[in-house]
C-alpha atoms as a PDB file:
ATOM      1  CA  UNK A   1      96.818  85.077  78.414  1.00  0.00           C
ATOM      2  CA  UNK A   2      98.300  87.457  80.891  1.00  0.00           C
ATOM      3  CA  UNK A   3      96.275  88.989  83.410  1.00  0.00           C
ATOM      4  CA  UNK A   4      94.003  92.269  82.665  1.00  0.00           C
ATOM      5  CA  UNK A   5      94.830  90.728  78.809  1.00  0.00           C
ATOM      6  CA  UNK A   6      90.849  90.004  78.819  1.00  0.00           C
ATOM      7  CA  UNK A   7      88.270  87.730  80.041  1.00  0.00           C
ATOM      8  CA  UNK A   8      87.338  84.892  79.078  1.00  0.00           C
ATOM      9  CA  UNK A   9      83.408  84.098  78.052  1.00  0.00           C
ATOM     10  CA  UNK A  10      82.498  80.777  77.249  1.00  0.00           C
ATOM     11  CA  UNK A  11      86.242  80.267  74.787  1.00  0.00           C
ATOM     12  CA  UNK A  12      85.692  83.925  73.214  1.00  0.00           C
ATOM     13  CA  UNK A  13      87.757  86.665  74.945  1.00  0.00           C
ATOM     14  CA  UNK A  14      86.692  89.948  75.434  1.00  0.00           C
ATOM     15  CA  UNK A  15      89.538  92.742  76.154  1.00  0.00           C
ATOM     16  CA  UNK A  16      89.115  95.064  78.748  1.00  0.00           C
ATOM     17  CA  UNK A  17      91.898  97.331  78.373  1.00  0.00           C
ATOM     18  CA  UNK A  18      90.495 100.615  78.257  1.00  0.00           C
ATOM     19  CA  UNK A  19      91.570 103.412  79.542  1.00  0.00           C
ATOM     20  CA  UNK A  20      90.107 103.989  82.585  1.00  0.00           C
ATOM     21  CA  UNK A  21      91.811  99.894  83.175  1.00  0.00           C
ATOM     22  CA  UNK A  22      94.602 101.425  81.523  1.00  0.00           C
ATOM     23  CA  UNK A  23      94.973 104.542  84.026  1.00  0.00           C
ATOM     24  CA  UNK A  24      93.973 102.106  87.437  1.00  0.00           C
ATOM     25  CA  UNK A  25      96.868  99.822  86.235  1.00  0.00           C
ATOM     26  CA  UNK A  26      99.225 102.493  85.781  1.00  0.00           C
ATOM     27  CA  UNK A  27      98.832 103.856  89.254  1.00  0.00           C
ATOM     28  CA  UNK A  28      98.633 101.024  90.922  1.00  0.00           C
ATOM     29  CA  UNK A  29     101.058  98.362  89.276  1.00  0.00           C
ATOM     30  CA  UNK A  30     103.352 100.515  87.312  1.00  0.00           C
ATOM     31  CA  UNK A  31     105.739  97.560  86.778  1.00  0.00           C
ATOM     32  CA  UNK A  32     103.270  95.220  85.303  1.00  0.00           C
ATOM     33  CA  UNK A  33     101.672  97.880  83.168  1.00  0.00           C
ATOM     34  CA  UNK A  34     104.689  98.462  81.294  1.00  0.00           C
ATOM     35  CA  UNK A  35     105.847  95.035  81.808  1.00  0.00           C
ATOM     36  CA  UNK A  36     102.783  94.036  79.639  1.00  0.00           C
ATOM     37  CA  UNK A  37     103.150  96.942  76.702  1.00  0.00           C
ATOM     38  CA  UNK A  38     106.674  96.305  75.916  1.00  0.00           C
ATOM     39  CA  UNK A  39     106.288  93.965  73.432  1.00  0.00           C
ATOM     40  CA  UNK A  40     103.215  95.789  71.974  1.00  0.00           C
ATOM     41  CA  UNK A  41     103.252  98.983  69.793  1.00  0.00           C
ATOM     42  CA  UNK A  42     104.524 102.683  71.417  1.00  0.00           C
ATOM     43  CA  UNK A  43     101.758 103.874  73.412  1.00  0.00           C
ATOM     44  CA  UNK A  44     102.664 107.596  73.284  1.00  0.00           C
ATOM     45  CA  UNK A  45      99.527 108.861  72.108  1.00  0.00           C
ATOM     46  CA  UNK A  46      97.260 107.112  74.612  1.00  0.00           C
ATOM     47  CA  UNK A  47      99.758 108.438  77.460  1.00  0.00           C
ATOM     48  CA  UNK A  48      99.618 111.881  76.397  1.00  0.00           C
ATOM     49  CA  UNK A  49      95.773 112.104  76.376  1.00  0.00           C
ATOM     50  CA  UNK A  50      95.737 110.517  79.441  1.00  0.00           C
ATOM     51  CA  UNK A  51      98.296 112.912  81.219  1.00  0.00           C
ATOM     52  CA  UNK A  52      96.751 116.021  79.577  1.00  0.00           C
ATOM     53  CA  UNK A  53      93.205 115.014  80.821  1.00  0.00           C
ATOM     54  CA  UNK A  54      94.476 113.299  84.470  1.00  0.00           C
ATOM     55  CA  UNK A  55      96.880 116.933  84.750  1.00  0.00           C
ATOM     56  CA  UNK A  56      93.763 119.047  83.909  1.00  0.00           C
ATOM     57  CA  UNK A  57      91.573 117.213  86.338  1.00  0.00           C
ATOM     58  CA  UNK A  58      94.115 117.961  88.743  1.00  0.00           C
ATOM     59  CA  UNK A  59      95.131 121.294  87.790  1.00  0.00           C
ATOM     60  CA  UNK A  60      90.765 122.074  88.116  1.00  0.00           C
ATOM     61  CA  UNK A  61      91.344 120.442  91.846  1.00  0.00           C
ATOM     62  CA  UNK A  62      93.867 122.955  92.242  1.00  0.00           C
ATOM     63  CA  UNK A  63      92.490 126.303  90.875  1.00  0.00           C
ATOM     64  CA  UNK A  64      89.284 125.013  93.280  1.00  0.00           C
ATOM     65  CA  UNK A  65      91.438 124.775  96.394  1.00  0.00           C
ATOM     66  CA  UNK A  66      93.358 127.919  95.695  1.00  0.00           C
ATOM     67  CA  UNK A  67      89.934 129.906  94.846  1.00  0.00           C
ATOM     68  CA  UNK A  68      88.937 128.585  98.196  1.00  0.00           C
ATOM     69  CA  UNK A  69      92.361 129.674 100.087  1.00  0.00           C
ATOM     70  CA  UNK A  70      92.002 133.362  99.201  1.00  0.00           C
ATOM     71  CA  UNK A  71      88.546 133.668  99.334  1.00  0.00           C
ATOM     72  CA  UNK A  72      88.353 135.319  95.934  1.00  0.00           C
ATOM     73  CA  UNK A  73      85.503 136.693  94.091  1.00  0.00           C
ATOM     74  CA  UNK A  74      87.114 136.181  90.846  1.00  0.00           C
ATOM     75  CA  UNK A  75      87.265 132.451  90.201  1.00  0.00           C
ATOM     76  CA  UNK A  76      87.116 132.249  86.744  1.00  0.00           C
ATOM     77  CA  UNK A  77      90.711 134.504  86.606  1.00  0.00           C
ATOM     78  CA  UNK A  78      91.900 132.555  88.936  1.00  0.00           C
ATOM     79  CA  UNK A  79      91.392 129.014  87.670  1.00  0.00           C
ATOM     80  CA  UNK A  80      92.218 130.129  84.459  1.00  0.00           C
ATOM     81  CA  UNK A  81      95.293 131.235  85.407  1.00  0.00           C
ATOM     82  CA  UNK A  82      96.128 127.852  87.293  1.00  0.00           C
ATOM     83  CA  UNK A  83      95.571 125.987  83.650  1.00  0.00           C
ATOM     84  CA  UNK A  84      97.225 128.407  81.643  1.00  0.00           C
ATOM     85  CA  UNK A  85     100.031 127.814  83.589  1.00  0.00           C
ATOM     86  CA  UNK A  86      99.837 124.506  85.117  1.00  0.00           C
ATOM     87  CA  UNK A  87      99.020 122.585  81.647  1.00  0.00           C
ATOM     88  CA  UNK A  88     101.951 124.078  79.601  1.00  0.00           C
ATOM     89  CA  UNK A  89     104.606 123.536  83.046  1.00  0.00           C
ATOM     90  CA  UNK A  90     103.551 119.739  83.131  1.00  0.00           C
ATOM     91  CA  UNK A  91     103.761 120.020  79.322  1.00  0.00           C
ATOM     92  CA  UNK A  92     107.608 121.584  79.604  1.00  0.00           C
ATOM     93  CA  UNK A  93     108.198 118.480  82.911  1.00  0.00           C
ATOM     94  CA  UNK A  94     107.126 115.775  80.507  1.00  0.00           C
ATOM     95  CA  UNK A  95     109.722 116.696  77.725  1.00  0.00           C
ATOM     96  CA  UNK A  96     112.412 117.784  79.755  1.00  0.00           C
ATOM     97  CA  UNK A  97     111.797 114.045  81.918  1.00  0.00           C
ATOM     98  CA  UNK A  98     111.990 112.578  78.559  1.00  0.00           C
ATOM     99  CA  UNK A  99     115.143 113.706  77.581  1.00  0.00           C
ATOM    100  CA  UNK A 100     116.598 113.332  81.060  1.00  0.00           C
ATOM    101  CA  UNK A 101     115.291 109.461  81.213  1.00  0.00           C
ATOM    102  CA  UNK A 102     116.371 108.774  77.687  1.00  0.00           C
ATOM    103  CA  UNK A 103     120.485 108.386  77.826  1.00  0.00           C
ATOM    104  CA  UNK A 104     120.938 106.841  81.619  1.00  0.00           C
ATOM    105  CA  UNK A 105     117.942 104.887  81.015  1.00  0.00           C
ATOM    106  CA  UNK A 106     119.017 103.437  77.484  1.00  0.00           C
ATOM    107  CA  UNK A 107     115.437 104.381  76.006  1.00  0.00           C
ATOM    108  CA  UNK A 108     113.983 105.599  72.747  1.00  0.00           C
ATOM    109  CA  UNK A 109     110.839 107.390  72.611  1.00  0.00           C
ATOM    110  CA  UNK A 110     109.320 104.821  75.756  1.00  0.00           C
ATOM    111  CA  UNK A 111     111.356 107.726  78.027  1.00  0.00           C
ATOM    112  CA  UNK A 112     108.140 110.286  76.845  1.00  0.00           C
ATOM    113  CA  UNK A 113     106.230 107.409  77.136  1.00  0.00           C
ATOM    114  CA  UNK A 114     106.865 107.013  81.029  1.00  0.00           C
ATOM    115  CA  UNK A 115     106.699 110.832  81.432  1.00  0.00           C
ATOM    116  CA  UNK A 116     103.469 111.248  80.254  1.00  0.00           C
ATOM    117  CA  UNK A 117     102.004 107.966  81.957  1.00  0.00           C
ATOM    118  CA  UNK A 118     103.712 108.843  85.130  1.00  0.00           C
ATOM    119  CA  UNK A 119     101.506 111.866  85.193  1.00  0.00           C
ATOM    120  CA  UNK A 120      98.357 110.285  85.072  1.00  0.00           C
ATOM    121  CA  UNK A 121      97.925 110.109  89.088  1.00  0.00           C
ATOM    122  CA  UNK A 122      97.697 113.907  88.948  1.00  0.00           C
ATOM    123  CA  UNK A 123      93.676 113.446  88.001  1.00  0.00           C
ATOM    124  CA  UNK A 124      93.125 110.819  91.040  1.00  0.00           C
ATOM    125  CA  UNK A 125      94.755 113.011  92.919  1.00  0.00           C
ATOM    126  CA  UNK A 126      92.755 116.333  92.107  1.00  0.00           C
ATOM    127  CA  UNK A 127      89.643 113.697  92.461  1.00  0.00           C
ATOM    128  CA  UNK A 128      90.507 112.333  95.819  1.00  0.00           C
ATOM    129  CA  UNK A 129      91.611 115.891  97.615  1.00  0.00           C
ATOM    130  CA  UNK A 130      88.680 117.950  96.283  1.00  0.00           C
ATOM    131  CA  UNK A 131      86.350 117.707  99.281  1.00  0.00           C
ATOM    132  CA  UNK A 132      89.801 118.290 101.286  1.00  0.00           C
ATOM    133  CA  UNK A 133      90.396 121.443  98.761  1.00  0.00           C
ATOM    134  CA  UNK A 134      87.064 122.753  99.322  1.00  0.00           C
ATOM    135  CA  UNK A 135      86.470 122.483 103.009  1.00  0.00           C
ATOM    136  CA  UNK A 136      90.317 123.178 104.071  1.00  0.00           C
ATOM    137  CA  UNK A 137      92.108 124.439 100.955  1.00  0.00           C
ATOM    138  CA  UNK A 138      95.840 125.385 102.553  1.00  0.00           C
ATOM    139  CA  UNK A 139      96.049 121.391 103.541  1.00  0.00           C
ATOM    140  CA  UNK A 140      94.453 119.991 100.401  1.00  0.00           C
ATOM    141  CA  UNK A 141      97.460 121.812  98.356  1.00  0.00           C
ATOM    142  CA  UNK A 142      99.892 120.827 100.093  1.00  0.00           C
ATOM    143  CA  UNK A 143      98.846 117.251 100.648  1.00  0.00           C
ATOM    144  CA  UNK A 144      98.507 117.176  96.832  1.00  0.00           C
ATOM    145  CA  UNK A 145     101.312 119.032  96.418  1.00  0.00           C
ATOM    146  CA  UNK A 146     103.564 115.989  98.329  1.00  0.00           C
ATOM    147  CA  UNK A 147     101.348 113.003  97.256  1.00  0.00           C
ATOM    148  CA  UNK A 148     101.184 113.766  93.692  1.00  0.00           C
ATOM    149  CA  UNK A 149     105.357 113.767  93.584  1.00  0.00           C
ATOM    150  CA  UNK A 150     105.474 110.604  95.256  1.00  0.00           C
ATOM    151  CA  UNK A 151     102.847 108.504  92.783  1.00  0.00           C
ATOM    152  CA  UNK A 152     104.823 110.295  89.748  1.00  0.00           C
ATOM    153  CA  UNK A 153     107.682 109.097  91.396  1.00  0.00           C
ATOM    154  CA  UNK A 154     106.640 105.362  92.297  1.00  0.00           C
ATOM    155  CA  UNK A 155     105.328 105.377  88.063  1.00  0.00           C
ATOM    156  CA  UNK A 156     108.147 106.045  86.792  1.00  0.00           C
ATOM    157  CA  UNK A 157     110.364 103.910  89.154  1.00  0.00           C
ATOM    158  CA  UNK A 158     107.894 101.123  88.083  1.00  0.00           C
ATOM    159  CA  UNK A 159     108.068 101.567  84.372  1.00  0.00           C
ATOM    160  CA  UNK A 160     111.766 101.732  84.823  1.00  0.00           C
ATOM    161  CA  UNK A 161     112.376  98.412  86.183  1.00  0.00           C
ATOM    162  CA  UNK A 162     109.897  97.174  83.562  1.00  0.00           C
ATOM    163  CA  UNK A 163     112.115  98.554  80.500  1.00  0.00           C
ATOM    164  CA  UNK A 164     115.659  99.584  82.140  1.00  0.00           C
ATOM    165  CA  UNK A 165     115.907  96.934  85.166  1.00  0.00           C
ATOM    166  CA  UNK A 166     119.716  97.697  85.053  1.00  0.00           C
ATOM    167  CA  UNK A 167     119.632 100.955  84.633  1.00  0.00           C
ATOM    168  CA  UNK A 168     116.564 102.045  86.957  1.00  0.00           C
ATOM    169  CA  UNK A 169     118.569 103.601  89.956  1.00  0.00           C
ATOM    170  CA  UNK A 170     120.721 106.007  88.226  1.00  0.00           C
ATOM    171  CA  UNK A 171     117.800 107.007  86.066  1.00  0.00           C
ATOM    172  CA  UNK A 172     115.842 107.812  88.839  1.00  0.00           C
ATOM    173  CA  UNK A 173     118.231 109.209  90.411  1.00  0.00           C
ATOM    174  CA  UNK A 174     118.884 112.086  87.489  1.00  0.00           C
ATOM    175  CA  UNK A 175     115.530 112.109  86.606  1.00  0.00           C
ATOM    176  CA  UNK A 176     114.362 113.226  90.602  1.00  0.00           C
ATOM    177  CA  UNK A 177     117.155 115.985  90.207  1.00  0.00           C
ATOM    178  CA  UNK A 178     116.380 117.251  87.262  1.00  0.00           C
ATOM    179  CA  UNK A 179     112.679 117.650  87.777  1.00  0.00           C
ATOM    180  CA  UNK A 180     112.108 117.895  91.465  1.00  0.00           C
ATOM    181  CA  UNK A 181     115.458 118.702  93.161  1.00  0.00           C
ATOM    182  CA  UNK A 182     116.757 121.816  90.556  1.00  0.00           C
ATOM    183  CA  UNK A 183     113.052 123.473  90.270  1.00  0.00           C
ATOM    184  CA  UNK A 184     112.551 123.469  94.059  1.00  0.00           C
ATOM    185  CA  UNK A 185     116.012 124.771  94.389  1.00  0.00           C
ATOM    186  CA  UNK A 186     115.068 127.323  91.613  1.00  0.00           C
ATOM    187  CA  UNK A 187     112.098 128.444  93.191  1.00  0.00           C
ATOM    188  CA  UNK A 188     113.570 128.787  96.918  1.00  0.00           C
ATOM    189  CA  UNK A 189     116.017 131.029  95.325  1.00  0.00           C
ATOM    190  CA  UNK A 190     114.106 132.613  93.561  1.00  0.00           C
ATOM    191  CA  UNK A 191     111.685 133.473  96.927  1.00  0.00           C
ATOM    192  CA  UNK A 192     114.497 134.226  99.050  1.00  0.00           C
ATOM    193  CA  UNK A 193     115.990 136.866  96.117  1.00  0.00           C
ATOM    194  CA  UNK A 194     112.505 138.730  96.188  1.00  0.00           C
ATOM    195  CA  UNK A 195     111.987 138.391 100.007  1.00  0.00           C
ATOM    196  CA  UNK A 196     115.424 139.645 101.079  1.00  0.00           C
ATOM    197  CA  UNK A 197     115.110 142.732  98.467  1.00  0.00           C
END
């Protein structure tokens, strides 16, 4: 039995994998995680009700922090605004990631897979920087806005030297262009086309 398999009670074993063990494991030893569910059936669905429910945790974090940053009276609009947005954008990262991870990578449908489980930080995340959101919004959003990145990042590095060992550095290395590096570049553009006009 591999560890976080189960627990042992007097010769019967009881499995603890649920999915707040699932999540925990995820963010915390990537690697193992999917080290331990390749062998076992795809575990798309689970990872895309996790991401949708860790990315609207985070997304509510966010709306919060940004209510809080322009001092609105509207904070329904807002926030609703912030999921509207935020949930289909994550939605549009996930599938474009999986597409990007699947040829360099040498992965089937496991490339969604670590997408959508590589999101799953974005609820601790929104968790851990709420009283930071509330109290002193500007720095919550942008310390979520840089440590959120980074755990996506350190997931899906872990998951690929679980399934792609060979092929992990050039994976990641497409993967952080084509979902970090060309949107910020977009987006910088983008603000220095409407600031210059």
């Amino acid at each position: 039995m591999s560890p976080g398999d189960g627990v042992g009670l007097g010769g019967i074993t009881a499995n603890v994998d649920g999915p707040l063990t699932s999540l925990w494991q995820v963010m915390t030893s990537p690697k193992r995680f999917f080290l331990r569910h390749t062998p076992r059936r795809s575990t798309l669905i689970r990872a895309l009700i996790a991401a949708a429910s860790s990315g609207m945790v985070g997304l509510l974090a966010a709306g919060v922090a940004l209510v809080r940053a322009l001092g609105s009276d509207d904070a329904f609009t807002i926030m609703a605004l912030v999921i509207l947005g935020g949930l289909p954008y994550l939605a549009l990262l996930w599938l474009l990631g999986g597409f990007v991870l699947m040829r360099p990578a040498a992965l089937d449908l496991r490339a969604w897979e670590i997408t959508a489980w590589a999101w799953t930080p974005a609820g601790l995340v929104g968790l851990l920087l709420s009283p930071l959101a509330w109290f002193v919004p500007l720095a919550g959003l942008v310390l979520g806005s840089v440590a959120l990145p980074l755990w996506h990042l350190m997931v899906v590095n872990g998951a690929l030297g679980a399934w792609s060992p060979t092929r992990a550095q050039t994976a990641l290395f497409w993967y952080l262009a084509a979902i970090f590096a060309l949107p910020t570049a977009l987006l910088a553009g983008l603000f220095a086309l409407f600031t210059s006009s």
